[in-house]
C-alpha atoms as a PDB file:
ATOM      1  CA  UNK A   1      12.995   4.999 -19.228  1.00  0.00           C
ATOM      2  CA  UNK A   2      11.220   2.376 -17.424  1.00  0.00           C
ATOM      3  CA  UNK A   3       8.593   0.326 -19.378  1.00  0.00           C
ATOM      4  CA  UNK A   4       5.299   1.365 -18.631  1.00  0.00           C
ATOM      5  CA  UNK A   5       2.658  -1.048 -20.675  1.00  0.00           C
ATOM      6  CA  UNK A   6      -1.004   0.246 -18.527  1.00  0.00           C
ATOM      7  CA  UNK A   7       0.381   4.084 -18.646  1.00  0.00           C
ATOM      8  CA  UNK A   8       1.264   3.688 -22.419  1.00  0.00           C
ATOM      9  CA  UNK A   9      -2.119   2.042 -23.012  1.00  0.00           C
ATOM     10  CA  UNK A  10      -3.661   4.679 -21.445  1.00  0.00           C
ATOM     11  CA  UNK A  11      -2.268   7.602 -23.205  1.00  0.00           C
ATOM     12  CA  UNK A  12      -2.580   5.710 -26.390  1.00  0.00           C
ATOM     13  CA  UNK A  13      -6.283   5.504 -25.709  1.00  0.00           C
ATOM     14  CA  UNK A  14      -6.427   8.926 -25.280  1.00  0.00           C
ATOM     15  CA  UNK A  15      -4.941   9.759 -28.215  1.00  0.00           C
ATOM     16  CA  UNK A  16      -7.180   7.617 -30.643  1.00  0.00           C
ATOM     17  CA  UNK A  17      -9.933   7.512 -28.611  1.00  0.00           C
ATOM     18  CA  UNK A  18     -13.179   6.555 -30.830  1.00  0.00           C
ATOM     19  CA  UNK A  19     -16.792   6.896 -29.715  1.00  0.00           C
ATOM     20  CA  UNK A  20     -17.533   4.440 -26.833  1.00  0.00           C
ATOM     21  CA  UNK A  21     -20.505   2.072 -26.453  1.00  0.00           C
ATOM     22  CA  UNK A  22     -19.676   1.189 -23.201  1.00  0.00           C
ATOM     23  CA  UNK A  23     -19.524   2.511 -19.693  1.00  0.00           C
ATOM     24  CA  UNK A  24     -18.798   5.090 -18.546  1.00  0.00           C
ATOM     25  CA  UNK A  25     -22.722   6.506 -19.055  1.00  0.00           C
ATOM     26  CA  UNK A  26     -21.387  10.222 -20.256  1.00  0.00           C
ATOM     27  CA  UNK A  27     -19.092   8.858 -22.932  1.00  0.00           C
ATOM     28  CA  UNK A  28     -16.291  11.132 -22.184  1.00  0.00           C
ATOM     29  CA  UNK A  29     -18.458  13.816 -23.736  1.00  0.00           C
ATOM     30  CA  UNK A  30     -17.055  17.147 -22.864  1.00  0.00           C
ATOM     31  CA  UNK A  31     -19.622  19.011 -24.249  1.00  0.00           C
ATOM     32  CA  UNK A  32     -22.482  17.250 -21.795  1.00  0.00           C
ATOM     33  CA  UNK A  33     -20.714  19.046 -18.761  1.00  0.00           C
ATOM     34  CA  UNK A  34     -16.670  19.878 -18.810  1.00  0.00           C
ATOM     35  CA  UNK A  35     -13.540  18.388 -20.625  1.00  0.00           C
ATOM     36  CA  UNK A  36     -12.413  16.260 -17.558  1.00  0.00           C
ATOM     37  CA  UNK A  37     -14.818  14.045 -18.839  1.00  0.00           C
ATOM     38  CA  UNK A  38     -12.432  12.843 -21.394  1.00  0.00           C
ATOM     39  CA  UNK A  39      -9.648  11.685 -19.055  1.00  0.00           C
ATOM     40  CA  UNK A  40     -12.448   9.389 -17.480  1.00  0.00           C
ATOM     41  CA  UNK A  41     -11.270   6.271 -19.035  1.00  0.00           C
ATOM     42  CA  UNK A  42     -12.261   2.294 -17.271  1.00  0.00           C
ATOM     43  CA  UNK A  43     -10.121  -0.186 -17.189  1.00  0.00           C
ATOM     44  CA  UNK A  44     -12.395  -2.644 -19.274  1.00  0.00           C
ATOM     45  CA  UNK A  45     -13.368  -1.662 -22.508  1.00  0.00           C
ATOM     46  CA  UNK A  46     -10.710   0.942 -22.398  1.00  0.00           C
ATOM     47  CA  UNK A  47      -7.247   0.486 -21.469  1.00  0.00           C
ATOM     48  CA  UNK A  48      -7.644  -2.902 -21.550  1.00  0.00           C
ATOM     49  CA  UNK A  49      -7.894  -4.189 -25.399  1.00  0.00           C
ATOM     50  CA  UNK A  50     -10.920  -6.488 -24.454  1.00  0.00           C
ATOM     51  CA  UNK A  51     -13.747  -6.343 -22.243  1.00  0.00           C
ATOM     52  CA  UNK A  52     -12.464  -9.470 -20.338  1.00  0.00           C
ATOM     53  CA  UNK A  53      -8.259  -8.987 -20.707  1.00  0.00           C
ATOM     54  CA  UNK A  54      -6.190  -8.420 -17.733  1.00  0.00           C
ATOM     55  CA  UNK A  55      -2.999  -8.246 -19.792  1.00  0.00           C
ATOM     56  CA  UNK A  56      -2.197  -4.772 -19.483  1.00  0.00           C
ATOM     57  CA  UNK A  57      -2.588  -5.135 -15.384  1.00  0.00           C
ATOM     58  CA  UNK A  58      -0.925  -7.802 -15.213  1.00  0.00           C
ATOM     59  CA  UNK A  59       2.298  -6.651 -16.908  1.00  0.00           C
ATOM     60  CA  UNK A  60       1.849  -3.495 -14.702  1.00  0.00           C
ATOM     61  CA  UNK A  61       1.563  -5.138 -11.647  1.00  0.00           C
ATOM     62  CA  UNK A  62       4.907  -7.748 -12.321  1.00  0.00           C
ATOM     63  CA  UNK A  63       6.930  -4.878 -13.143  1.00  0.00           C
ATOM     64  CA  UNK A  64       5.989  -3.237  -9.828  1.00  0.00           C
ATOM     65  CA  UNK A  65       5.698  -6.257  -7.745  1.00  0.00           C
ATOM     66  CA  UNK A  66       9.777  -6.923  -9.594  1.00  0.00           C
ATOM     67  CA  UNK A  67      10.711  -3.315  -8.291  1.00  0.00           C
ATOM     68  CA  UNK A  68       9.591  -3.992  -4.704  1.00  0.00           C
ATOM     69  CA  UNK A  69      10.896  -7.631  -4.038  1.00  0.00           C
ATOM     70  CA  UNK A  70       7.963  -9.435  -3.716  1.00  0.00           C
ATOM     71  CA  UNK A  71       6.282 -12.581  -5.574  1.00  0.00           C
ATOM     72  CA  UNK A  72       2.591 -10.927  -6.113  1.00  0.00           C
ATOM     73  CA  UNK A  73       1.280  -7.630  -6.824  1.00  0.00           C
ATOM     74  CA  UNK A  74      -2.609  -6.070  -7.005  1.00  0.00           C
ATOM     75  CA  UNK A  75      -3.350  -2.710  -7.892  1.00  0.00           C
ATOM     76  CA  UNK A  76      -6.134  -1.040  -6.089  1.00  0.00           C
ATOM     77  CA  UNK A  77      -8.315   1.945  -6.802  1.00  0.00           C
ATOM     78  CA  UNK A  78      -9.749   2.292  -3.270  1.00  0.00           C
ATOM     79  CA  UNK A  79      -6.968   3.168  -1.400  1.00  0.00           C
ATOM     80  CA  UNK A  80      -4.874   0.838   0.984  1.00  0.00           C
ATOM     81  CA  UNK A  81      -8.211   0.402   3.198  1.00  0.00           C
ATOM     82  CA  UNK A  82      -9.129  -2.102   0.129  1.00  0.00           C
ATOM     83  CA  UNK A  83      -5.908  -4.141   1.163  1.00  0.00           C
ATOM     84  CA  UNK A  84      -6.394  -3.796   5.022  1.00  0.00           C
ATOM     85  CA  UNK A  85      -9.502  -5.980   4.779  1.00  0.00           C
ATOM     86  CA  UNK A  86      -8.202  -8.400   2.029  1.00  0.00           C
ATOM     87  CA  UNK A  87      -5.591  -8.785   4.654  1.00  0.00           C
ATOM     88  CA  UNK A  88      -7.529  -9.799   7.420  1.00  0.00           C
ATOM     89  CA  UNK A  89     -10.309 -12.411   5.118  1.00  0.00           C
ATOM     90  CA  UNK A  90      -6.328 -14.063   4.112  1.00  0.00           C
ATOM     91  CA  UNK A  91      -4.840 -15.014   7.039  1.00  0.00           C
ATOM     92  CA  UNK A  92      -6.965 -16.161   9.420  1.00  0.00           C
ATOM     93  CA  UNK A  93     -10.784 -17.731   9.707  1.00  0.00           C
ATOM     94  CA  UNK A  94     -13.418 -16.439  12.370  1.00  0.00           C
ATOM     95  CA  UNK A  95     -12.551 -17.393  15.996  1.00  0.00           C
ATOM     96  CA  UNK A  96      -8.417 -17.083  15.178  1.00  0.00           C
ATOM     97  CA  UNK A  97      -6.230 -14.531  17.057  1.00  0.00           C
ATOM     98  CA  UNK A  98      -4.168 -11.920  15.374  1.00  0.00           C
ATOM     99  CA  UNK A  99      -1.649  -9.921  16.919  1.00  0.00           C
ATOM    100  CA  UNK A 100      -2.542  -6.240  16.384  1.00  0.00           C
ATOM    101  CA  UNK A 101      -0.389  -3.080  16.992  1.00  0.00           C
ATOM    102  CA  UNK A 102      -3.148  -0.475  18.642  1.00  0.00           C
ATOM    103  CA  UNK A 103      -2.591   1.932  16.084  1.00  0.00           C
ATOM    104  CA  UNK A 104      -4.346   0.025  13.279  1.00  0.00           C
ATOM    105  CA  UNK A 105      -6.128   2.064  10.909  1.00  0.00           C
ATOM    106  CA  UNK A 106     -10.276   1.591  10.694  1.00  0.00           C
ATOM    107  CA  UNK A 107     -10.339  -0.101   7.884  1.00  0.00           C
ATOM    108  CA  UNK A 108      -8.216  -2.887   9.156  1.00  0.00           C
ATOM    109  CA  UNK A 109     -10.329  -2.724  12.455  1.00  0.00           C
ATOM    110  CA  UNK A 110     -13.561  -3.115  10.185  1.00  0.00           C
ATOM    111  CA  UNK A 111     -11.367  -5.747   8.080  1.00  0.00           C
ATOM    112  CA  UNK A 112     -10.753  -7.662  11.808  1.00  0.00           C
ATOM    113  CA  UNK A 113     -14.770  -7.788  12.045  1.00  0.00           C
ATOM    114  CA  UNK A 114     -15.382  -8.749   8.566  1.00  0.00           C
ATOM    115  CA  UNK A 115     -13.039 -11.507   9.127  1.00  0.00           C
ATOM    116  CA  UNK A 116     -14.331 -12.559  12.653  1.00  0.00           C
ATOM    117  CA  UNK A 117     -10.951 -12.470  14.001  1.00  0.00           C
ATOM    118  CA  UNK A 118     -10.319 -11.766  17.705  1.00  0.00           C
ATOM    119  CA  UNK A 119      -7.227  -9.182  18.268  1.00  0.00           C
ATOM    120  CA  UNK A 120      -4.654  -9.206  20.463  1.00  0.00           C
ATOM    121  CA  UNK A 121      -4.142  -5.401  21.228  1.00  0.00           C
ATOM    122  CA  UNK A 122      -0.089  -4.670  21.717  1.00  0.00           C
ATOM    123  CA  UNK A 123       0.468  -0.580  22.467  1.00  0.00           C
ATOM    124  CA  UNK A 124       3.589   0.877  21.050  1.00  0.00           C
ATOM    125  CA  UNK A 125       6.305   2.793  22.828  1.00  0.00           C
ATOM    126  CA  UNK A 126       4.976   6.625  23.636  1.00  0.00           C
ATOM    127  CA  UNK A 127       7.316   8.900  23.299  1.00  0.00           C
ATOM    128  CA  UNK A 128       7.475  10.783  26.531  1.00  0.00           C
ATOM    129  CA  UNK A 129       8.269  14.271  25.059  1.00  0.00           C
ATOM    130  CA  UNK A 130       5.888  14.461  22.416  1.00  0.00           C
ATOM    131  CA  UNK A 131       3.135  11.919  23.534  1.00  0.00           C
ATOM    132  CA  UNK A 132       3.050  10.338  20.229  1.00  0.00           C
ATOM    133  CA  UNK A 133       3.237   6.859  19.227  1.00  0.00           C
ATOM    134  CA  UNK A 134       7.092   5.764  18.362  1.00  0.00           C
ATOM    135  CA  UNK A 135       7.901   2.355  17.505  1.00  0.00           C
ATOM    136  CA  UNK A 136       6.769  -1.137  18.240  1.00  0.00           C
ATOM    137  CA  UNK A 137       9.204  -2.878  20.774  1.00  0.00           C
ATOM    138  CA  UNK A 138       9.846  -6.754  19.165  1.00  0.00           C
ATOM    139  CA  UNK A 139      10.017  -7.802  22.770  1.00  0.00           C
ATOM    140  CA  UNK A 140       6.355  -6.960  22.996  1.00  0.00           C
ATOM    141  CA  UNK A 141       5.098  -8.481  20.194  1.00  0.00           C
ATOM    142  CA  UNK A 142       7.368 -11.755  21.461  1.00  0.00           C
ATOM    143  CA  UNK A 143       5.437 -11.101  25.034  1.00  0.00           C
ATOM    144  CA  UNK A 144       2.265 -11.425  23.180  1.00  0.00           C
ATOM    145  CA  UNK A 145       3.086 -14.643  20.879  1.00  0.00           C
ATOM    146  CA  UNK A 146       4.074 -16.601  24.078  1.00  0.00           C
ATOM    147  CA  UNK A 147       1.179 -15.523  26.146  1.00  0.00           C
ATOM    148  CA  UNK A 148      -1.098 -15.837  22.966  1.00  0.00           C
ATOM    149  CA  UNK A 149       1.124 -18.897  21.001  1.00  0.00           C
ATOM    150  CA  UNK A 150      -2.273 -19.904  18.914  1.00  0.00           C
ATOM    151  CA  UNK A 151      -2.229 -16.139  17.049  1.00  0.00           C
ATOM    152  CA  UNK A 152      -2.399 -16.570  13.223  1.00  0.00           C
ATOM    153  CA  UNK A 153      -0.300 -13.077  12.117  1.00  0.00           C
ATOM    154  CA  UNK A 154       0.891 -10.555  13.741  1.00  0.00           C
ATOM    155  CA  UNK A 155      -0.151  -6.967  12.019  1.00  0.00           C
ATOM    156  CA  UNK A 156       1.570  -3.547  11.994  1.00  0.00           C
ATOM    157  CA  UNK A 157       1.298  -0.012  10.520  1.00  0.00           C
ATOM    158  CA  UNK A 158       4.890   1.200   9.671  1.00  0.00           C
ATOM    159  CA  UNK A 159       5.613   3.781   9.439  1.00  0.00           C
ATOM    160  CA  UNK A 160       3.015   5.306  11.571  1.00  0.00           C
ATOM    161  CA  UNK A 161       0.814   7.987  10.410  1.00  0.00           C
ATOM    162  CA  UNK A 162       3.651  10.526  12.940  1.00  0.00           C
ATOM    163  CA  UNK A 163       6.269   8.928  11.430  1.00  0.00           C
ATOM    164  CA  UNK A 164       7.516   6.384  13.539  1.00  0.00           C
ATOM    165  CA  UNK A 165       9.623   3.565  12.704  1.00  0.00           C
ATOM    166  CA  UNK A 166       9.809  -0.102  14.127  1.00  0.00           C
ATOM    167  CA  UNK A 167      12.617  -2.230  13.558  1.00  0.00           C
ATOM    168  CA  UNK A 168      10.563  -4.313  10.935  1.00  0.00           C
ATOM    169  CA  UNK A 169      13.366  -6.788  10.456  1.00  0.00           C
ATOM    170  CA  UNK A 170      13.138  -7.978  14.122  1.00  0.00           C
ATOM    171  CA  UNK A 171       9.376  -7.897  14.585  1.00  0.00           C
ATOM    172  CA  UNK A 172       9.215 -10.098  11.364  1.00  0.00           C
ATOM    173  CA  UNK A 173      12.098 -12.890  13.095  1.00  0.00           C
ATOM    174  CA  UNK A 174       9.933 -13.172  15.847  1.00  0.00           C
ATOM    175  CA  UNK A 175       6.496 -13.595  13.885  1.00  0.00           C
ATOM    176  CA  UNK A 176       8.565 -16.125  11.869  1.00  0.00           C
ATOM    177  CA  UNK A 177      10.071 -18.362  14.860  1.00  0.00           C
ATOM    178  CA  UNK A 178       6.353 -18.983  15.285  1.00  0.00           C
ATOM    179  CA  UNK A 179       5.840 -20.139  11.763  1.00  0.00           C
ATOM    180  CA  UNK A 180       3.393 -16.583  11.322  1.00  0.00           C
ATOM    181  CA  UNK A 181       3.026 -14.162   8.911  1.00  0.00           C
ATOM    182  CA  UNK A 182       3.823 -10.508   9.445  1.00  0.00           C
ATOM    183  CA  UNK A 183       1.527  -8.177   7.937  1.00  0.00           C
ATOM    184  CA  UNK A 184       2.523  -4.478   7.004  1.00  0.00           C
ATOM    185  CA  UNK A 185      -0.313  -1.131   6.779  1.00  0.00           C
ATOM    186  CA  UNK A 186       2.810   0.886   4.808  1.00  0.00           C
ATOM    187  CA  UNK A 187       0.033   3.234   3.776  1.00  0.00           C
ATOM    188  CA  UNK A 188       2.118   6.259   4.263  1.00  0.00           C
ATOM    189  CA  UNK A 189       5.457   4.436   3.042  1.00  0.00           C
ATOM    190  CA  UNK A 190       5.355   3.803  -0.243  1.00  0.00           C
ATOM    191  CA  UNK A 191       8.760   6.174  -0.092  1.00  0.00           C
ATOM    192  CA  UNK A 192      10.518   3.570   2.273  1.00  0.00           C
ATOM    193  CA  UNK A 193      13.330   1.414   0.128  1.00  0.00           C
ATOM    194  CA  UNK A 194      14.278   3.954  -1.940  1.00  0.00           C
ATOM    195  CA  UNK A 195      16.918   5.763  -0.872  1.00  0.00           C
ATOM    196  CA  UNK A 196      19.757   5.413   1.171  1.00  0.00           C
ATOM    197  CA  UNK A 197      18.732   8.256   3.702  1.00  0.00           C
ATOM    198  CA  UNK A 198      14.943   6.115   4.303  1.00  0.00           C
ATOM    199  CA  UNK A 199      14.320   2.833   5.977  1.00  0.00           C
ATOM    200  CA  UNK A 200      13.887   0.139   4.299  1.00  0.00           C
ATOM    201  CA  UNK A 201      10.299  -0.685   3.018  1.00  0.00           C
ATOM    202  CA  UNK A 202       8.371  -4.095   4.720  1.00  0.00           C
ATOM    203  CA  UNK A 203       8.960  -6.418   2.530  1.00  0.00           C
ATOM    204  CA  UNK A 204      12.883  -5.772   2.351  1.00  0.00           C
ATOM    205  CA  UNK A 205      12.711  -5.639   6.261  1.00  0.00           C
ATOM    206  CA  UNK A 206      11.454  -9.331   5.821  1.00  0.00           C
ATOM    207  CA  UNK A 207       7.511  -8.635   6.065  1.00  0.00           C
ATOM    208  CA  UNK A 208       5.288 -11.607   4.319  1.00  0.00           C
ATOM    209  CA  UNK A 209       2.570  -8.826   2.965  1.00  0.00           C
ATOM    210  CA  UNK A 210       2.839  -5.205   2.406  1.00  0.00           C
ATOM    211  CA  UNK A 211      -0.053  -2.888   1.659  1.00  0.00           C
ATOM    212  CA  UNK A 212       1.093   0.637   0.747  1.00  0.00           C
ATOM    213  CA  UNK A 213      -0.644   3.753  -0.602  1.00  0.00           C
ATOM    214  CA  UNK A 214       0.534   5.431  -4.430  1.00  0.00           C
ATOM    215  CA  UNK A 215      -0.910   8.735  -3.830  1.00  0.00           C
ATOM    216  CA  UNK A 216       0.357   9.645  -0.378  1.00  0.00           C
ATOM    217  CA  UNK A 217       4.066  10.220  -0.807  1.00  0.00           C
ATOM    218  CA  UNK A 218       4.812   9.090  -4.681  1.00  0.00           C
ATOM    219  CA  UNK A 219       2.526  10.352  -7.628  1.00  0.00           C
ATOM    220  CA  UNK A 220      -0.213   8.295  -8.291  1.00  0.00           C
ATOM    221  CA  UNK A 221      -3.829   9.260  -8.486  1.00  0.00           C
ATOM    222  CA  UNK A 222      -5.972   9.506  -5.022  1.00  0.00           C
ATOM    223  CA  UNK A 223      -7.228   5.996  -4.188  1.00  0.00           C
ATOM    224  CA  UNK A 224      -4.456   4.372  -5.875  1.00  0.00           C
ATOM    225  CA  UNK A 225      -2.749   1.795  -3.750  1.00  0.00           C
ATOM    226  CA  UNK A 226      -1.349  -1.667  -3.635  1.00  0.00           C
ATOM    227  CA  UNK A 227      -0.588  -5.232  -2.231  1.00  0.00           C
ATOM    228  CA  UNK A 228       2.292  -6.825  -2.346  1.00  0.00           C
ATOM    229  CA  UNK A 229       3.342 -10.401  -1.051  1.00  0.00           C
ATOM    230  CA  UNK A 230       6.665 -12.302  -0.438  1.00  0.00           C
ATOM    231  CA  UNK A 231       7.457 -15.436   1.232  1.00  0.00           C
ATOM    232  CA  UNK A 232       5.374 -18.783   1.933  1.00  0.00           C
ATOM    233  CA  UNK A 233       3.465 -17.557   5.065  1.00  0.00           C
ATOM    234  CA  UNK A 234       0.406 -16.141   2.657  1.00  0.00           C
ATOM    235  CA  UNK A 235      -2.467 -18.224   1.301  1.00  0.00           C
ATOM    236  CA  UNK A 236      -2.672 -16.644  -2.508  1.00  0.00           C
ATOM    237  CA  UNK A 237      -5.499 -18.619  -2.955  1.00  0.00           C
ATOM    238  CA  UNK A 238      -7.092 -16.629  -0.295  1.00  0.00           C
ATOM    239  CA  UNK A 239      -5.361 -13.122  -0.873  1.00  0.00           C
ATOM    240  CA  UNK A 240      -6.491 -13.441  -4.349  1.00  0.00           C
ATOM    241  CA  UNK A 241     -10.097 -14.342  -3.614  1.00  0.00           C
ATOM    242  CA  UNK A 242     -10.795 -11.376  -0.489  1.00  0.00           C
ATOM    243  CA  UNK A 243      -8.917  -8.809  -2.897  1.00  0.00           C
ATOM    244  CA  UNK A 244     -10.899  -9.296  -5.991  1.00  0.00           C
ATOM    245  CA  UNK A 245     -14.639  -9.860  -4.499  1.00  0.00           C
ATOM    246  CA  UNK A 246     -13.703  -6.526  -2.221  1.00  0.00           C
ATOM    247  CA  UNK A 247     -12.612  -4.806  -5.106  1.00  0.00           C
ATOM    248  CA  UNK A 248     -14.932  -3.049  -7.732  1.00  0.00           C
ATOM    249  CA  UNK A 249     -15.710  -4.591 -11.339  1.00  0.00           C
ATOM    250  CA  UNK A 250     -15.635  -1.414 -12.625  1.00  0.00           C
ATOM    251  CA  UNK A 251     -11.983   0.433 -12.081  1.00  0.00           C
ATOM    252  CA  UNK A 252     -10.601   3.236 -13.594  1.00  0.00           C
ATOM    253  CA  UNK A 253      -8.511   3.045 -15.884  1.00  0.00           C
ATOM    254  CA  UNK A 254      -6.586   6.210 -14.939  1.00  0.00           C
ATOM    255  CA  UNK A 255      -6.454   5.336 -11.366  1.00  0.00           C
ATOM    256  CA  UNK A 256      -4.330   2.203 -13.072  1.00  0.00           C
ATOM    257  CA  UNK A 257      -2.419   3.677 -15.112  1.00  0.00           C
ATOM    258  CA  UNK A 258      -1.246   6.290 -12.365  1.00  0.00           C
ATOM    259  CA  UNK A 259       0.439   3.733 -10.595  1.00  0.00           C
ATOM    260  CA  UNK A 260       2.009   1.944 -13.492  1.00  0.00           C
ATOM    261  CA  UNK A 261       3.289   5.522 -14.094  1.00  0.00           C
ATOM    262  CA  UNK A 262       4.165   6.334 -10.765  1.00  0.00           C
ATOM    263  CA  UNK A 263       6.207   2.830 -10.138  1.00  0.00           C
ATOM    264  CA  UNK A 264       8.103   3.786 -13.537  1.00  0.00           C
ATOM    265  CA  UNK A 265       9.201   7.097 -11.742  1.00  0.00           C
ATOM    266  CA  UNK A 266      10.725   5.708  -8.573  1.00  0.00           C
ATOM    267  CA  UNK A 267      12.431   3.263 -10.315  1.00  0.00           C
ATOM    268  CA  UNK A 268      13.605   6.141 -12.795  1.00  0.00           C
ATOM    269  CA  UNK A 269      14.247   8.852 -10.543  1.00  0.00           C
ATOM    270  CA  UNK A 270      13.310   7.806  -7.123  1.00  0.00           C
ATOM    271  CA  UNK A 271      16.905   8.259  -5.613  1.00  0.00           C
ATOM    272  CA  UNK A 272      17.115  11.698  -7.179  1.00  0.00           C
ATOM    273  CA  UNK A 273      13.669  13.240  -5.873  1.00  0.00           C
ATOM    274  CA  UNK A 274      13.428  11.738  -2.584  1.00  0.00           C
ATOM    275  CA  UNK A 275      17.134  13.045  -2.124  1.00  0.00           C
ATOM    276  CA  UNK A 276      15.639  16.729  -3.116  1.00  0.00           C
ATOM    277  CA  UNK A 277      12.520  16.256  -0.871  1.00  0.00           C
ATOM    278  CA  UNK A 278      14.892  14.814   2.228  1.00  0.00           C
ATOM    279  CA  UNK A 279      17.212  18.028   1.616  1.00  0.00           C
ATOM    280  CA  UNK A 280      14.422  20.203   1.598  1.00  0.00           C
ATOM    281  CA  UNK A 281      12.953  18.904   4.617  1.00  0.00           C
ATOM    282  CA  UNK A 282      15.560  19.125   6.563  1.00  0.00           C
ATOM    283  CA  UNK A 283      16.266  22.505   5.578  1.00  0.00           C
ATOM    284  CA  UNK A 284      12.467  22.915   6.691  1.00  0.00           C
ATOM    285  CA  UNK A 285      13.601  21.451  10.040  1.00  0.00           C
ATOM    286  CA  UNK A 286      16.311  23.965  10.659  1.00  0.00           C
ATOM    287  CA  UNK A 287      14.768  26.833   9.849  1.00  0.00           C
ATOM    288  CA  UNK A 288      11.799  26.278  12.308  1.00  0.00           C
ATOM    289  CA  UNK A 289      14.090  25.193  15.125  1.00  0.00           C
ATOM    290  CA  UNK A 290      15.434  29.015  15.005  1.00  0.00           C
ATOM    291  CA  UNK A 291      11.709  30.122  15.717  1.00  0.00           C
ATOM    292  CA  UNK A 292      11.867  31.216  19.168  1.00  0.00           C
ATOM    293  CA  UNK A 293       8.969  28.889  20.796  1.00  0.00           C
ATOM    294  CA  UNK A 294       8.547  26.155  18.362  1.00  0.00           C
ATOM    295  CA  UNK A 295       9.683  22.863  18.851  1.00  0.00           C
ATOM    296  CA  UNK A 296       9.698  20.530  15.966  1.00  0.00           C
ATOM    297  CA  UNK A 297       9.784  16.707  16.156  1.00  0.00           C
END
């Protein structure tokens, strides 16, 4: 088994638990209103062993940042919009260009106006069939770079939120012939890299920064999500600053642990249970092609 040092605190917590003089205000009293209470545990002054440590987390987020690649890792509890607009405060200042696919989510169009960044739309292939967004051609995002050569990143959601894949790799070889950062919204991938039937995620693909979700397609909690950074092309400094004075002081512990918990799974058993979802999908697949009627994507 994977090591797991913010889950293990966390269930070790649980299990010796004493009476709290700290937040949270209903002191994981089941008896004031229901036994969830209990499971309510915050990072500080409760997983963590001191009010100011960061050792737990920081173990936790090595061991995942180890697992996907990539040089730096921060755990979020509110969701991969958190990351979006971290993002955007990182790599560029107000005035700069940014190369943006048109399928951004809001919270990375918010982070563009937070940031004072001016964006470069670039529209994805439409698939002609389906009218849904497929992938983004690297030719266009090289179009855009030579009309636009003064562009600080260019910034992507892959895959997109109908499942469409760009080739990453290529997009990022262009972005890097012009010395630039690419940027990755993997919200909906955190699956990607893990088995040999799947894409590979961003940052394998060659992506500087990678923001992806823990609850949508692996098991953490809901709002669980992180960042993850490879590469030279990314101010720390910067990342490091936006993330923490966007995130909340007060985090829960649970939300934590559930990724620490969730990472330790993939890297466990990720191969085997993304084979058995992939098998049952496509089982899925066949099935509702035989419905008279129905087409499926």
């Amino acid at each position: 088994m994977s090591e797991t040092p913010l889950y293990d605190a966390y269930r070790r917590f649980l299990a010796n638990a004493g009476t709290p003089f700290t937040v949270p205000g209903h002191k994981r009293n089941p008896a004031l209103t229901d036994p969830l209470l209990a499971l309510d545990v915050p990072q500080y002054g409760g997983v963590e062993d001191r009010r100011v440590s960061t050792r737990r987390l920081a173990g936790a987020e090595r061991l995942a940042g180890e697992l996907w690649g990539a040089k730096w890792c921060g755990f979020s509890v509110q969701g991969s919009s958190h990351g979006n607009e971290a993002i955007a405060l990182t790599v560029g200042r107000p005035g700069d260009k940014v190369i943006v696919a048109r399928t951004l989510h809001k919270s990375l169009f918010f982070g563009l106006v937070l940031a004072g960044l001016v964006p470069v739309w670039v529209r994805p292939d439409i698939d002609a069939q389906t009218g849904l967004t497929a992938g983004m051609p690297a030719g266009r995002i090289r179009q855009a770079l030579r009309e636009h050569p003064d562009a600080r990143a260019v910034m992507l959601v892959e895959p997109s939120y109908v499942g469409g894949v760009s080739d990453v790799a290529a997009i990022a070889a262009v972005a890097h012939e012009h010395g630039i950062p690419l940027t990755v919204d993997a919200a909906w991938g955190a699956h990607l890299g893990f088995h040999p039937e799947l894409p590979p995620h961003a940052i394998q693909a060659g992506a500087d920064i990678l923001v992806t979700s823990v609850h949508k397609h692996i098991t953490g909690f809901t709002q669980s999500s992180m960042v993850l950074v490879q590469g030279e092309l990314i101010n720390l400094e910067r990342l490091e600053a936006a993330f923490e004075g966007l995130h909340t002081t007060s985090p829960s512990g649970a939300i934590f642990a559930s990724i620490d918990r969730a990472r330790g799974l993939l890297q466990d058993r990720g191969e085997e249970l993304l084979g058995n979802a992939i098998r049952i999908a496509a089982d899925a697949r066949a099935r509702l092609r035989a419905v008279p009627g129905l087409g499926v994507v």
